[in-house]
N, C-alpha and C. Protein backbone atom coordinates (compact mmCIF):
# COMPACT_ATOMS: atom_id res chain seq x y z
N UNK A 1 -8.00 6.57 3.79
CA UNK A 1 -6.64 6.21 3.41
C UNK A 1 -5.69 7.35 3.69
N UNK A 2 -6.20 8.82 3.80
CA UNK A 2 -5.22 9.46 3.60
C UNK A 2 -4.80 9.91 5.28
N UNK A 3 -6.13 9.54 6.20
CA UNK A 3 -5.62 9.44 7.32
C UNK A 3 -4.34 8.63 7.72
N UNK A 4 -4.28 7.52 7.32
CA UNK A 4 -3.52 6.41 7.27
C UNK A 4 -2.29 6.97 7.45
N UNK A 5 -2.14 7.67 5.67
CA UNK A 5 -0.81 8.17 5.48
C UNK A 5 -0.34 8.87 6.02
N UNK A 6 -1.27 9.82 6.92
CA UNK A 6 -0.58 10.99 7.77
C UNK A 6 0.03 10.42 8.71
N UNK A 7 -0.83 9.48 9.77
CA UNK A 7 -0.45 8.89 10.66
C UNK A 7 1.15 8.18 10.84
N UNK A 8 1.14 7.81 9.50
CA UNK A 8 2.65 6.64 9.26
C UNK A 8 3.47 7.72 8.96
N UNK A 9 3.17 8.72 8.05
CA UNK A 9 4.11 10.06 7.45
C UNK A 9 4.94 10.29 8.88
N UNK A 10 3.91 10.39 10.10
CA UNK A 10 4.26 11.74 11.37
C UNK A 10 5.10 10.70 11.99
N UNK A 11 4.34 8.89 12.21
CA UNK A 11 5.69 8.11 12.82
C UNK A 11 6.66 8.28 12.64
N UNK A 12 7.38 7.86 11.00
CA UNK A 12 8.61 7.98 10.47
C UNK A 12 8.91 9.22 11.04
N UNK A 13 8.29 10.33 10.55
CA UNK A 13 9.10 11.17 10.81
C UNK A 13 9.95 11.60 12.12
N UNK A 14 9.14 11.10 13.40
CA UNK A 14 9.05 11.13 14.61
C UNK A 14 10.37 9.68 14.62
N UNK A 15 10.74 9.23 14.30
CA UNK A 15 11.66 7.78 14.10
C UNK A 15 12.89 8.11 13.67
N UNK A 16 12.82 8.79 12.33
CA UNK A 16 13.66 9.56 11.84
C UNK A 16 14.41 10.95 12.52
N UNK A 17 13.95 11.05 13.40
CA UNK A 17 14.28 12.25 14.09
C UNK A 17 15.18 12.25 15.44
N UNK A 18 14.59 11.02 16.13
CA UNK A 18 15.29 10.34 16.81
C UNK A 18 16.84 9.20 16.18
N UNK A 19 16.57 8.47 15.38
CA UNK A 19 17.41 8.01 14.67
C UNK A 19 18.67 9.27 14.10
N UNK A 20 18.10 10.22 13.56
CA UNK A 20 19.11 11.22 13.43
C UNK A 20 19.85 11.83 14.23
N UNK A 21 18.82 11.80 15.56
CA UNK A 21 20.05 12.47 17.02
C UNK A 21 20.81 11.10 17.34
N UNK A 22 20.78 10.44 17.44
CA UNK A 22 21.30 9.41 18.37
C UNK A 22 22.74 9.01 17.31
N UNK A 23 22.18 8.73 15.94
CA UNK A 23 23.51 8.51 14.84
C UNK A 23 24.31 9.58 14.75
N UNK A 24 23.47 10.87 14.85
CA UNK A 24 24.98 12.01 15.03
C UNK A 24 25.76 12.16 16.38
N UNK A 25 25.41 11.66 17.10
CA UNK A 25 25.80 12.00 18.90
C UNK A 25 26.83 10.88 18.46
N UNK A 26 26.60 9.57 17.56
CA UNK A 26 27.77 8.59 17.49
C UNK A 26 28.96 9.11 16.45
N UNK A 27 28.48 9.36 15.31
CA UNK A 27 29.10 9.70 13.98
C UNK A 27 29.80 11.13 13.71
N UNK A 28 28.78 12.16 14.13
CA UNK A 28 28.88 13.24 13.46
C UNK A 28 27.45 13.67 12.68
N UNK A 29 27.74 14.87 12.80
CA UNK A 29 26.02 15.51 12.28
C UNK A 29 26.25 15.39 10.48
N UNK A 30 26.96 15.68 9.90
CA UNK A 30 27.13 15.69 8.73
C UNK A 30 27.11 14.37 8.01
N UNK A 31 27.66 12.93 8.76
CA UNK A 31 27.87 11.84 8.21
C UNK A 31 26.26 11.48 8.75
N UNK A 32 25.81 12.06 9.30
CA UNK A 32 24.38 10.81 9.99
C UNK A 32 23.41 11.55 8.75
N UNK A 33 23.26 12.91 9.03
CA UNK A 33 22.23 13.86 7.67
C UNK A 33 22.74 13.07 6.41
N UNK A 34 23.96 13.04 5.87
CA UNK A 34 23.79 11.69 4.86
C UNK A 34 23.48 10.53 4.89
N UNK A 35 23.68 10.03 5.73
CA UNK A 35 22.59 8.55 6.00
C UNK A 35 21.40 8.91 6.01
N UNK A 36 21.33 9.53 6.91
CA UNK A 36 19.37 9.39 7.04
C UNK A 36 19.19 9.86 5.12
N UNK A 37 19.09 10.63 4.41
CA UNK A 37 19.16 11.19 3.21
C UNK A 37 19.17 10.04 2.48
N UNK A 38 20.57 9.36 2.54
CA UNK A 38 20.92 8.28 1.36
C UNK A 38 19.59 6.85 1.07
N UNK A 39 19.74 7.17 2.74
CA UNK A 39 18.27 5.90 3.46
C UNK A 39 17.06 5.88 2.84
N UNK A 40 16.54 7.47 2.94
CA UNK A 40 15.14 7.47 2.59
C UNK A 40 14.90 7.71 0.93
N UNK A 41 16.30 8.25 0.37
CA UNK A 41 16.78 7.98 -1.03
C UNK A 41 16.01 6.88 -2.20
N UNK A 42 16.86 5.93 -1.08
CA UNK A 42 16.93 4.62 -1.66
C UNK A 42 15.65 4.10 -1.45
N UNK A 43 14.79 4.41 -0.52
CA UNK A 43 13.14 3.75 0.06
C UNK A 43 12.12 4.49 -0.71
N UNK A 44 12.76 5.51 -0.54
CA UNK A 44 11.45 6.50 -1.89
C UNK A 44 11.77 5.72 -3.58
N UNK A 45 13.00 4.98 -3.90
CA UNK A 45 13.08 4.49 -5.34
C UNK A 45 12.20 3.31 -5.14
N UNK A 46 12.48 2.63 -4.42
CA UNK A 46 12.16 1.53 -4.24
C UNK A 46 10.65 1.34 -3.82
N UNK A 47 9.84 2.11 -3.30
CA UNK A 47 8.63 2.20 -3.06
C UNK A 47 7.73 2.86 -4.45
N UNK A 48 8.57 3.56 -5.15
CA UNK A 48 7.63 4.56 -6.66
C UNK A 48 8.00 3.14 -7.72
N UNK A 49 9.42 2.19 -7.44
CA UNK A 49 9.51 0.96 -8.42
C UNK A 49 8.37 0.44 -8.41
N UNK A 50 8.04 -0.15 -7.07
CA UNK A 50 6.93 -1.10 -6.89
C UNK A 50 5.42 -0.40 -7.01
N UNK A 51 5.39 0.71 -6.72
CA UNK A 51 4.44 1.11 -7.11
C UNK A 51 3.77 1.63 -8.54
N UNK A 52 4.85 1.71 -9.29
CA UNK A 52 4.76 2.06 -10.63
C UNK A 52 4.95 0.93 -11.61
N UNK A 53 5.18 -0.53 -11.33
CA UNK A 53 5.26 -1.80 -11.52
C UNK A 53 6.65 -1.61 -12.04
N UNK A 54 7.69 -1.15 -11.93
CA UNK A 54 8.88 -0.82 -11.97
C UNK A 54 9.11 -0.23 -13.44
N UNK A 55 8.48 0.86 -13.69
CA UNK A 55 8.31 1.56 -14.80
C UNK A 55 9.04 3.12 -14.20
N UNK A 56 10.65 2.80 -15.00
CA UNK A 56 10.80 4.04 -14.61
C UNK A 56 11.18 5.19 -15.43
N UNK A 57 10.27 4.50 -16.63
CA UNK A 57 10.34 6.01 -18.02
C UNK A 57 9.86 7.23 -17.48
N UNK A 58 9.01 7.54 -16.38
CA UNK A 58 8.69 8.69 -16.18
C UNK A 58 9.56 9.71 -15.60
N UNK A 59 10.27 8.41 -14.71
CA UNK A 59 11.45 8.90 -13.46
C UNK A 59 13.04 9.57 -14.70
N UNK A 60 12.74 8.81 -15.68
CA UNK A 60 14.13 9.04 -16.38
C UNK A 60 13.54 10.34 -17.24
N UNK A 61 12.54 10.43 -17.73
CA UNK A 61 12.31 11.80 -18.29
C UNK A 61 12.20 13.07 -17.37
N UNK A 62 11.94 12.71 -15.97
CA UNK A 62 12.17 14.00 -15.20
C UNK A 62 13.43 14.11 -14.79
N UNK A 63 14.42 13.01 -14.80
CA UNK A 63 15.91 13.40 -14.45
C UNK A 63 16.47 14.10 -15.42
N UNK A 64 15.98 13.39 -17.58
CA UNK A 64 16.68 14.39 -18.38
C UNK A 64 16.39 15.58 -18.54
N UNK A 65 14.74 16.14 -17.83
CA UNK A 65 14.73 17.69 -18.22
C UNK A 65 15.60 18.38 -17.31
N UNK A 66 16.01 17.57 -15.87
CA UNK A 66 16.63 18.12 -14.77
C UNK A 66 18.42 18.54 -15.03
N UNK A 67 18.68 17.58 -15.66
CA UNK A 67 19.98 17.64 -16.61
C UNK A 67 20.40 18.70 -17.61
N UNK A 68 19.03 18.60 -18.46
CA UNK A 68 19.47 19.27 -19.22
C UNK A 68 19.61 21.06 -19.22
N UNK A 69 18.32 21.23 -17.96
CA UNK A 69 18.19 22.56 -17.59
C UNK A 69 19.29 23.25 -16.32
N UNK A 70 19.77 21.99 -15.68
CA UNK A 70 21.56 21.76 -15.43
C UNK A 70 22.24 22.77 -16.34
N UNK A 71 22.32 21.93 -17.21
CA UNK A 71 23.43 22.11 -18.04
C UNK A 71 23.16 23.46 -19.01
N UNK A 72 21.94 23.52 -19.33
CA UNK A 72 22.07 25.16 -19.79
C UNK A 72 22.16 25.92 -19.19
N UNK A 73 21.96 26.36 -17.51
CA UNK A 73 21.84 26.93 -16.78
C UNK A 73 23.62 26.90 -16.76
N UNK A 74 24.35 26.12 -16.58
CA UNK A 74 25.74 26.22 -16.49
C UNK A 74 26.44 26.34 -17.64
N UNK A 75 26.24 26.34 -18.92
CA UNK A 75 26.52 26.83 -20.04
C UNK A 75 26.52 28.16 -20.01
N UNK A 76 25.12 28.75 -19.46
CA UNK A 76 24.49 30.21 -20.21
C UNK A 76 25.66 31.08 -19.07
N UNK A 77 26.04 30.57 -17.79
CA UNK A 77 26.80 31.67 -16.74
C UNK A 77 27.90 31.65 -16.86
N UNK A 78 28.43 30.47 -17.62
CA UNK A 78 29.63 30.00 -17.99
C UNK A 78 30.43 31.37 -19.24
N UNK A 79 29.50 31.74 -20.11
CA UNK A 79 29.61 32.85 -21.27
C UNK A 79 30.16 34.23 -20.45
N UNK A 80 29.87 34.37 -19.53
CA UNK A 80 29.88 35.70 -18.57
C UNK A 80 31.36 35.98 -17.76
């Protein structure tokens, strides 16, 4: 299986790479790096939904420690 994954990992990536030159040669390098980004964003939620039977208490407890260590981190430099 984990052959598998490499195999499909190196396509995309090899897809994605191409897809990224060709959308910036149209767009702009900055507007296409956010697409491709926003793209695989949205495919990585949507693939851990279904794979996690759309359980996303785990996903929301790693966003609040991410928040919150945010926010002390910008509190504590904020004093200075």
């Amino acid at each position: 299986m984990g052959i598998l994954f490499a195999v499909l990992s190196g396509t995309f990536i090899a897809l994605q790479g191409i897809f990224n030159a060709k959308l910036g040669y149209a767009v702009g390098a900055w507007l296409s790096v956010t697409v491709v980004h926003l793209v695989g964003l949205v495919l990585a939620l949507l693939i851990y939904a279904f794979k996690r039977d759309a359980d996303l208490t785990a996903f929301r407890r790693v966003l609040g420690i991410t928040a919150s260590a945010v926010y002390s981190e910008s509190s504590s430099s904020s004093g200075n």
